[in-house]
N, C-alpha and C. Protein backbone atom coordinates (compact mmCIF):
# COMPACT_ATOMS: atom_id res chain seq x y z
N UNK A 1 5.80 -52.54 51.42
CA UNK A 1 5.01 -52.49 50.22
C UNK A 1 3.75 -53.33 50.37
N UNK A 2 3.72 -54.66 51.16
CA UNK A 2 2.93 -55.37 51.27
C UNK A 2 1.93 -54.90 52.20
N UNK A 3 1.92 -53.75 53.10
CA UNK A 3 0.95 -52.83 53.47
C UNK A 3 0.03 -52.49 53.28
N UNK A 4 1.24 -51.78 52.28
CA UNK A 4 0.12 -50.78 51.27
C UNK A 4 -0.75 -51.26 49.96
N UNK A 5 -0.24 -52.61 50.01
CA UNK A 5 -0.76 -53.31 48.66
C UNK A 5 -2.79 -52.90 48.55
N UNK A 6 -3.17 -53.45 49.91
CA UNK A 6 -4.85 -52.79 50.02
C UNK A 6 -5.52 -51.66 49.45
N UNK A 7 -4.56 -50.78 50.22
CA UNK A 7 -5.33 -49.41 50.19
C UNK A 7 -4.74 -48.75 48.42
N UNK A 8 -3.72 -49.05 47.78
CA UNK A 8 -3.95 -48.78 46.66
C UNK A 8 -4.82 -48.86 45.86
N UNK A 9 -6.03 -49.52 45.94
CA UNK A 9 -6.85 -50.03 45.18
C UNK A 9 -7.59 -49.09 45.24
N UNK A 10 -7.78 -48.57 46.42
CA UNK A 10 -9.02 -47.82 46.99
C UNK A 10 -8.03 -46.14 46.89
N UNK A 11 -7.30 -45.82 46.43
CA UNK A 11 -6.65 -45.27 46.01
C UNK A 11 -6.95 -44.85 44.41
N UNK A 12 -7.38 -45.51 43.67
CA UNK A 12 -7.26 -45.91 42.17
C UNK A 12 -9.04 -45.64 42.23
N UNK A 13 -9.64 -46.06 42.74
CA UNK A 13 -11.15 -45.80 42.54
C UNK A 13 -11.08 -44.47 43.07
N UNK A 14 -10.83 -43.99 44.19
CA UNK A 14 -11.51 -42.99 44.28
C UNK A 14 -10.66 -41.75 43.57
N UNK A 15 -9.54 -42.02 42.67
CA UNK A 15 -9.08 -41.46 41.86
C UNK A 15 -9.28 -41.51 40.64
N UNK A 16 -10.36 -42.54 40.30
CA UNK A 16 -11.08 -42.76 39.18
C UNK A 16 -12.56 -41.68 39.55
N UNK A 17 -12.89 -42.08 40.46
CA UNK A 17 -14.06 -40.61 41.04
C UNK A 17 -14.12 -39.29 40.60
N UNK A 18 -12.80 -39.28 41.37
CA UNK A 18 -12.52 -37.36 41.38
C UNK A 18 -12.58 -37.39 39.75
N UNK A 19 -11.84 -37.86 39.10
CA UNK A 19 -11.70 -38.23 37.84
C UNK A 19 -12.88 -37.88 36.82
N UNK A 20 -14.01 -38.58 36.79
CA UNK A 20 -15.36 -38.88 36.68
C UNK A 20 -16.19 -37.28 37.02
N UNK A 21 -15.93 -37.05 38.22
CA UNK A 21 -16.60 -35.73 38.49
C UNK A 21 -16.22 -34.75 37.60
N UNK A 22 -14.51 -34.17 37.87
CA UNK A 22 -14.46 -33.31 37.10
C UNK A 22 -14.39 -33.35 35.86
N UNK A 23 -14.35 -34.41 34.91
CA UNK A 23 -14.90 -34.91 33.52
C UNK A 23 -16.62 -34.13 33.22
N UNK A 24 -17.75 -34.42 34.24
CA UNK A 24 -18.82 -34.47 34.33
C UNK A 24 -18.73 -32.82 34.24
N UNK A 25 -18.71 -31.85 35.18
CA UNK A 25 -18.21 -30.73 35.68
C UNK A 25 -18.28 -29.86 34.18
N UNK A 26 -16.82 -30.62 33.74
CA UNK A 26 -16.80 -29.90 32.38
C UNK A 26 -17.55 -30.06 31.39
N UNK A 27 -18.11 -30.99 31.12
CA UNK A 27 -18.82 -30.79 30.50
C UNK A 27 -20.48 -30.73 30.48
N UNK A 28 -21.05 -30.17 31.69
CA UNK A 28 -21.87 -29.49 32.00
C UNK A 28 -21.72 -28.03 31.57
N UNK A 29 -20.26 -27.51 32.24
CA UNK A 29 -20.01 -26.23 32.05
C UNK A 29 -19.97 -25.80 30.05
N UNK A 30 -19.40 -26.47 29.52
CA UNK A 30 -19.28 -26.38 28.01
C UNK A 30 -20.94 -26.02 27.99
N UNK A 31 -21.38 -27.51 27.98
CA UNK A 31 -23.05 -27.46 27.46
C UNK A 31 -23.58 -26.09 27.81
N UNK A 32 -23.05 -25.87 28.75
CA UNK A 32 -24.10 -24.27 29.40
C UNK A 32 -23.53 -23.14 28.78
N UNK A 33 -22.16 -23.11 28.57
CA UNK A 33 -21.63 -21.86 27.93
C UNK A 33 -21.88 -22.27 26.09
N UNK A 34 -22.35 -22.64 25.93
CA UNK A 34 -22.80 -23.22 24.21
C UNK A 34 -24.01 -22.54 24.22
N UNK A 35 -24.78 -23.18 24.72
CA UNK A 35 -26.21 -22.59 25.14
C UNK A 35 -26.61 -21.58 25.28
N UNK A 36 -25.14 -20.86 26.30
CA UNK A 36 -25.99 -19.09 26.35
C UNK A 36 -25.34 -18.63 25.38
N UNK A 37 -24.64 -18.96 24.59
CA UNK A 37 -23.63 -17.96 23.64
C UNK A 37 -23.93 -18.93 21.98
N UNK A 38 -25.05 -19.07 22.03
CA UNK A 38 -25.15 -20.19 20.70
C UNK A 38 -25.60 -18.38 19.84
N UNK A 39 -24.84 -18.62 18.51
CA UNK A 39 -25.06 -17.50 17.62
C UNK A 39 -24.71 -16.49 17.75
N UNK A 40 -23.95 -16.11 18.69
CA UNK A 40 -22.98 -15.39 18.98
C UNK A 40 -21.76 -15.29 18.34
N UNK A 41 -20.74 -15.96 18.27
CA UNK A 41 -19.57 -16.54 17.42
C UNK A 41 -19.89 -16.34 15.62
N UNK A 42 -21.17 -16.66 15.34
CA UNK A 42 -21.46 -16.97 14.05
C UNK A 42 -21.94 -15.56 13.40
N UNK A 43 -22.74 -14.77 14.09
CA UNK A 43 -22.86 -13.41 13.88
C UNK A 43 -21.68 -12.07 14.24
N UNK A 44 -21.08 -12.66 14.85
CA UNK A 44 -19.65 -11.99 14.64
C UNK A 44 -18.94 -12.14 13.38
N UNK A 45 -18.81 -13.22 12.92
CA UNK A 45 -18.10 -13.75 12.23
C UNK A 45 -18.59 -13.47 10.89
N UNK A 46 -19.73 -13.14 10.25
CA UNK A 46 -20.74 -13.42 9.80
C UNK A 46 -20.62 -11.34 9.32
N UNK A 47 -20.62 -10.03 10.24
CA UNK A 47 -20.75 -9.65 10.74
C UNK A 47 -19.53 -8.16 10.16
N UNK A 48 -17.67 -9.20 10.64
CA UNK A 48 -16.59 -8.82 10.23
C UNK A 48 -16.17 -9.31 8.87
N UNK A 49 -16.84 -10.48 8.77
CA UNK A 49 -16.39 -11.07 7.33
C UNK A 49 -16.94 -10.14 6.05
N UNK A 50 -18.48 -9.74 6.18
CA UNK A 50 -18.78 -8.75 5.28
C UNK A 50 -18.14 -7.56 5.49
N UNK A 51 -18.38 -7.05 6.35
CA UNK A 51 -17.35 -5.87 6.70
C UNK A 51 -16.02 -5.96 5.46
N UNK A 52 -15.27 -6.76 5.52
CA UNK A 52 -13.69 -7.40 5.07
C UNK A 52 -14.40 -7.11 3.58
N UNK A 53 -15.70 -8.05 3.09
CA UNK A 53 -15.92 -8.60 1.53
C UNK A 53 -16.58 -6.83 1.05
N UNK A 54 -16.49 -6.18 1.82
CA UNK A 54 -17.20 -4.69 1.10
C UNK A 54 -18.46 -4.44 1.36
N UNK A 55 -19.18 -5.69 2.13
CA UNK A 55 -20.83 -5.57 1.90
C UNK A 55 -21.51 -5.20 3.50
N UNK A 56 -21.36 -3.95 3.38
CA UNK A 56 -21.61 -2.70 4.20
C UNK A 56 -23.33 -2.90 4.37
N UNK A 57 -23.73 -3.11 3.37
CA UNK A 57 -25.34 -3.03 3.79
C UNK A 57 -25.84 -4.37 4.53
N UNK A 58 -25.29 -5.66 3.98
CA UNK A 58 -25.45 -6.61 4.76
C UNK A 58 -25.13 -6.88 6.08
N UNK A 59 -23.41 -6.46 6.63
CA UNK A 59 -23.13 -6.25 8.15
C UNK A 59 -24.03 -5.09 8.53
N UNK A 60 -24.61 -4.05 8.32
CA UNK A 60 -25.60 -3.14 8.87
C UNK A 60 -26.85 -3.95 8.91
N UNK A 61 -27.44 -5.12 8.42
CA UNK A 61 -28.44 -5.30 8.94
C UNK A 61 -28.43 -6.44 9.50
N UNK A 62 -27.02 -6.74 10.65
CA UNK A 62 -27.01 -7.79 11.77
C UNK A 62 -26.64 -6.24 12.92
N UNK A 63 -27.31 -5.85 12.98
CA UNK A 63 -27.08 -4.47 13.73
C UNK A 63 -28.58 -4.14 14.31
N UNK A 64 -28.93 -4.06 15.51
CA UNK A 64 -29.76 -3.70 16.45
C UNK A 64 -30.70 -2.42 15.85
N UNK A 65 -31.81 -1.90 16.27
CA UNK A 65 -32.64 -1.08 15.99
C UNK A 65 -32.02 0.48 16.65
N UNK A 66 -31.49 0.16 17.82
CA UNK A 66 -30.56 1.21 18.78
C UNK A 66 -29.23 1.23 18.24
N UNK A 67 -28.45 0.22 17.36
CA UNK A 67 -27.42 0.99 16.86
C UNK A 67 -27.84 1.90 15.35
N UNK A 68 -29.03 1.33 14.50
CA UNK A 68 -29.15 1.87 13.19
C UNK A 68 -29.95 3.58 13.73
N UNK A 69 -29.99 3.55 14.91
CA UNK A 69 -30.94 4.84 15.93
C UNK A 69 -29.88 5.71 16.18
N UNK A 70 -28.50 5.14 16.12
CA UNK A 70 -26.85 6.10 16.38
C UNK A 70 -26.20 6.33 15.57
N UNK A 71 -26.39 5.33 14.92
CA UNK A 71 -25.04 5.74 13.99
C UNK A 71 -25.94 4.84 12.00
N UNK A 72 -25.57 5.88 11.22
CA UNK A 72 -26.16 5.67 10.14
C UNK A 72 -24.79 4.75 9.14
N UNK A 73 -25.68 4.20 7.95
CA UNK A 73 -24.50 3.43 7.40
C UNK A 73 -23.35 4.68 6.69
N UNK A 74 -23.98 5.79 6.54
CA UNK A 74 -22.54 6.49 5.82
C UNK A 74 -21.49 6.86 7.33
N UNK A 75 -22.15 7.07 8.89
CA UNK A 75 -21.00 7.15 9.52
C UNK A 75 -20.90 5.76 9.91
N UNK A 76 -21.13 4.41 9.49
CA UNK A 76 -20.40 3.12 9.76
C UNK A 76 -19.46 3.27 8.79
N UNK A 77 -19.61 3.08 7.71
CA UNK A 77 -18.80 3.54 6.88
C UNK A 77 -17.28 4.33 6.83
N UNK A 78 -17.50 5.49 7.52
CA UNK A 78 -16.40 6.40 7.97
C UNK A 78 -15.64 5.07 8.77
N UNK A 79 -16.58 4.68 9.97
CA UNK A 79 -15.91 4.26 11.41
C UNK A 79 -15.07 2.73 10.39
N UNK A 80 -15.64 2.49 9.20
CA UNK A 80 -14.93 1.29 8.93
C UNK A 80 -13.95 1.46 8.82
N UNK A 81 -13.61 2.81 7.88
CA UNK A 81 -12.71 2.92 7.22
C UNK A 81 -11.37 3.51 8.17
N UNK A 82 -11.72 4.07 8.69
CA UNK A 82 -11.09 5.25 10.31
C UNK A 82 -10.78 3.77 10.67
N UNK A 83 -11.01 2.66 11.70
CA UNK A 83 -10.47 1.89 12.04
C UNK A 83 -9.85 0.85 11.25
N UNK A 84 -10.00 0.71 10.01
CA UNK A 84 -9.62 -0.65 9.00
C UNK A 84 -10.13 -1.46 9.05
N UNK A 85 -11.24 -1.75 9.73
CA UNK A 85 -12.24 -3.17 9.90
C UNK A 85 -12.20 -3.30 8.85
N UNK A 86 -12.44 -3.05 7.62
CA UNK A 86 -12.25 -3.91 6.06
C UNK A 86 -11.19 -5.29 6.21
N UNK A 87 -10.25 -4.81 7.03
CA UNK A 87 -8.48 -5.28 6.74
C UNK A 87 -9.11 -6.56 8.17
N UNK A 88 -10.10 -6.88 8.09
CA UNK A 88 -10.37 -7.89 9.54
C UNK A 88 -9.72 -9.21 9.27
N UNK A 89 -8.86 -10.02 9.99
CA UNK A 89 -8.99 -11.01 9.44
C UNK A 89 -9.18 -12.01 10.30
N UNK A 90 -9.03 -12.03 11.86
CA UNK A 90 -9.98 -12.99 12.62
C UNK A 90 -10.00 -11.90 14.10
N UNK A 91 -11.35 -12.36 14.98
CA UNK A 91 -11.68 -11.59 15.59
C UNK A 91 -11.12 -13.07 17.33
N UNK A 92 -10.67 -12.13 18.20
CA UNK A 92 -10.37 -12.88 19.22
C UNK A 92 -11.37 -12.72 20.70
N UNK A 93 -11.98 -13.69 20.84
CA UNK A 93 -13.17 -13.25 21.59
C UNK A 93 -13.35 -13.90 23.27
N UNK A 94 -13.61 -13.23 24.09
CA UNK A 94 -13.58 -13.73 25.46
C UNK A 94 -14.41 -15.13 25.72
N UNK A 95 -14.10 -15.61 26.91
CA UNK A 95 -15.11 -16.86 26.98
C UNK A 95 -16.00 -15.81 28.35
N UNK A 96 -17.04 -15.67 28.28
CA UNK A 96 -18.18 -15.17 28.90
C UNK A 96 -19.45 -15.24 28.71
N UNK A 97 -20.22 -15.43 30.06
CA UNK A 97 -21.63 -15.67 29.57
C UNK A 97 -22.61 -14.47 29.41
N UNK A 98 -23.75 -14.46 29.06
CA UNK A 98 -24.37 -13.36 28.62
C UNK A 98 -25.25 -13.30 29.72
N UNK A 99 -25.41 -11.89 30.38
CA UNK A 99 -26.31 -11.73 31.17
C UNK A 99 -28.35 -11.92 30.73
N UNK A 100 -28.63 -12.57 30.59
CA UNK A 100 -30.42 -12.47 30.05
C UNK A 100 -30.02 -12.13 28.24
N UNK A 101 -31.14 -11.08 27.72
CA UNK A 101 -30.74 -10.85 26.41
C UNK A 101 -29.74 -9.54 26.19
N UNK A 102 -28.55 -9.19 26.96
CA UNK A 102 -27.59 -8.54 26.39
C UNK A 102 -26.42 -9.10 27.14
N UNK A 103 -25.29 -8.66 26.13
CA UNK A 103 -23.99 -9.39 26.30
C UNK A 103 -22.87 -8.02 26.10
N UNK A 104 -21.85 -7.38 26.95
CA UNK A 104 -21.31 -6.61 26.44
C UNK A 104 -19.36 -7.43 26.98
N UNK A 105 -18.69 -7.43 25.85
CA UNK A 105 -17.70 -8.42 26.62
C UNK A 105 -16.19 -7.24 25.58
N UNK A 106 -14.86 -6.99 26.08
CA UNK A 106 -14.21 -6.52 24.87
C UNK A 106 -13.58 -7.49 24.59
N UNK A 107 -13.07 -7.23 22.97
CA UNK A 107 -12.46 -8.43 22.11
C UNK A 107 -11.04 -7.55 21.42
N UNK A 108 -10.08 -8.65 20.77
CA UNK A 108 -9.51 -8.04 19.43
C UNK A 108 -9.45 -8.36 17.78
N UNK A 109 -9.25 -7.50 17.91
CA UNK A 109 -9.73 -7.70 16.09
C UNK A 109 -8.56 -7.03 15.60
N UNK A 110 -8.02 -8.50 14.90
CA UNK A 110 -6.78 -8.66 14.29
C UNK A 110 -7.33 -8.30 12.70
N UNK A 111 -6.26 -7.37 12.53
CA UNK A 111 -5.92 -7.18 10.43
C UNK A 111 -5.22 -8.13 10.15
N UNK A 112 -5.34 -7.75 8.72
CA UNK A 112 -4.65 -8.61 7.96
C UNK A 112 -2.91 -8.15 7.79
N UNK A 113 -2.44 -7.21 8.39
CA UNK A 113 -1.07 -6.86 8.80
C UNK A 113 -0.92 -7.02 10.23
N UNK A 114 -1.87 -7.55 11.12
CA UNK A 114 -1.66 -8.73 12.63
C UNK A 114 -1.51 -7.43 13.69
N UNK A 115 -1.83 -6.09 12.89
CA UNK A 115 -2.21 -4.87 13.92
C UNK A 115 -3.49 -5.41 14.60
N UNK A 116 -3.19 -5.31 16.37
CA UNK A 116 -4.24 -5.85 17.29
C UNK A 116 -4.98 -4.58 17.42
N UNK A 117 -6.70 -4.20 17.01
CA UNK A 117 -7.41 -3.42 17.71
C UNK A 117 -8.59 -3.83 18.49
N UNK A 118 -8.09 -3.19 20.45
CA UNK A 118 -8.93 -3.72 20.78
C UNK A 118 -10.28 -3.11 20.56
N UNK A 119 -11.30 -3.74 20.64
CA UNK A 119 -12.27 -3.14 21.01
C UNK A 119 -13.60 -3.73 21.53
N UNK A 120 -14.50 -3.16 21.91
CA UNK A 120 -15.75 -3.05 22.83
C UNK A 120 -16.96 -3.97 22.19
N UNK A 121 -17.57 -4.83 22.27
CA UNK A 121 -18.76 -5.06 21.79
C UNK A 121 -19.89 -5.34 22.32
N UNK A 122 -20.80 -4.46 22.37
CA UNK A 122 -22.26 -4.93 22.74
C UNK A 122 -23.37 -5.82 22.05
N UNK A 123 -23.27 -6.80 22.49
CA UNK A 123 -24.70 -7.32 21.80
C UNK A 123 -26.53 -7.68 22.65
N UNK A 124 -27.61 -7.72 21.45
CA UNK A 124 -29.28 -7.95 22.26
C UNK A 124 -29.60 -8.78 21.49
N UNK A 125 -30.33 -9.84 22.17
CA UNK A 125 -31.01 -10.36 21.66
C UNK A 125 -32.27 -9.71 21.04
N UNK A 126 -32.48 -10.61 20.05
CA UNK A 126 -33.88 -9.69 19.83
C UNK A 126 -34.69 -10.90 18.87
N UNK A 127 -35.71 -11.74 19.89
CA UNK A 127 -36.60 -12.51 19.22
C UNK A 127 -35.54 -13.68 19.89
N UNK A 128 -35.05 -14.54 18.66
CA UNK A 128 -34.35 -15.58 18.50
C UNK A 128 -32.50 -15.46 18.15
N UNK A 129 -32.49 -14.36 17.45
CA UNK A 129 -31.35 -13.98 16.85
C UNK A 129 -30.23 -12.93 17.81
N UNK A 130 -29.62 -12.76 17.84
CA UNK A 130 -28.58 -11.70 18.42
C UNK A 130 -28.51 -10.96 17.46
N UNK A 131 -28.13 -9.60 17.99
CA UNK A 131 -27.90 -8.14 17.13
C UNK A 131 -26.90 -7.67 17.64
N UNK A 132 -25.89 -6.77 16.96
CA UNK A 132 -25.04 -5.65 17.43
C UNK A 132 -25.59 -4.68 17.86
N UNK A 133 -25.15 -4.42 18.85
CA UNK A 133 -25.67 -2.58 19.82
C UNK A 133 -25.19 -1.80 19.87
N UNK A 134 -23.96 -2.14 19.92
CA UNK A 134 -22.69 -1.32 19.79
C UNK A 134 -21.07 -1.37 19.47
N UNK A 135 -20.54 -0.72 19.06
CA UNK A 135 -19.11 -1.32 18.80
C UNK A 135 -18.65 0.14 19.10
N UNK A 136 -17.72 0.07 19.89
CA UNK A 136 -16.43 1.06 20.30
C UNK A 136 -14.90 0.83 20.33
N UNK A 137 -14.38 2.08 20.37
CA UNK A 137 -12.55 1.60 20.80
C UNK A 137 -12.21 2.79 21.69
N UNK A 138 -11.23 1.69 22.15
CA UNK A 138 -10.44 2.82 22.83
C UNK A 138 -10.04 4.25 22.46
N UNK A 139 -10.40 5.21 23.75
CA UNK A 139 -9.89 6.97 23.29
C UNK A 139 -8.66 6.93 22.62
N UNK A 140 -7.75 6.48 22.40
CA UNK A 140 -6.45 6.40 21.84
C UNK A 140 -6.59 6.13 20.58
N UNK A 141 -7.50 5.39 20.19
CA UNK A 141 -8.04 4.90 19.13
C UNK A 141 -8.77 5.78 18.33
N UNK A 142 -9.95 6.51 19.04
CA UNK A 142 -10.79 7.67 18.53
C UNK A 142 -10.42 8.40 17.89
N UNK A 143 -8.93 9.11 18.94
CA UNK A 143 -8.31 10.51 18.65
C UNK A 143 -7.65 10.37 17.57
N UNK A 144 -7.04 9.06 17.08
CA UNK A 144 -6.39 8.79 15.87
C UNK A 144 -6.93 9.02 14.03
């Protein structure tokens, strides 16, 4: 024991190091994934929640110039109702970063009876703000 009494020490620092680094590491990595995905989370949220409260015209205008170019609010409307997005009650979302100004990542979106639908989301920046581009589901989903 009396050996090793030395090199423990030096044991303990440089295990305080490694320590230190990957502390540092992480939270570089946080700061950077905050950064590219700032308003992201909040316009989702922001997004499904009207969706849920009835206010169809307000979630249509966190919606891109190319989705209001596809699809109009009476077929959002349909697609709300066809999938139950009304019935949203939290949305489960990947950790990923956004390529430049578009982000396309899939998520689920839990009802309020804890039926999981997955589905697709595209988002663009546009200016300062993020927009929806697109929202899809699975063919299984469609045909239903």
């Amino acid at each position: 024991m009396e050996t090793l009494q030395p090199y423990l020490s030096y044991f303990g620092i440089g295990a305080a190091i490694v320590s230190a680094i990957a502390l540092l590491l992480w939270i570089g990595f946080t700061a950077m994934l905050s950064a590219a995905t700032e308003g992201i989370p909040e316009l989702l949220g922001k997004f499904f929640n009207y969706l849920a409260m009835g206010d169809l015209e307000t979630a249509y205008s966190l919606t891109s110039a190319r989705f209001k170019q596809s699809i109009s609010q009476a077929q959002m409307r349909k697609l709300v109702r066809k999938h139950q997005i009304d019935q949203h009650k939290r949305l489960l979302l990947p950790v990923s970063l956004p390529e430049g100004d578009a982000h396309a990542f899939d998520a689920i979106l839990i009802l309020t009876s804890d039926r999981e639908i997955p589905i697709s989301i595209e988002l663009v920046r546009q200016g300062e703000h993020w927009k929806i581009d697109a929202l899809s589901f699975p063919r299984s989903l469609r045909a239903a």
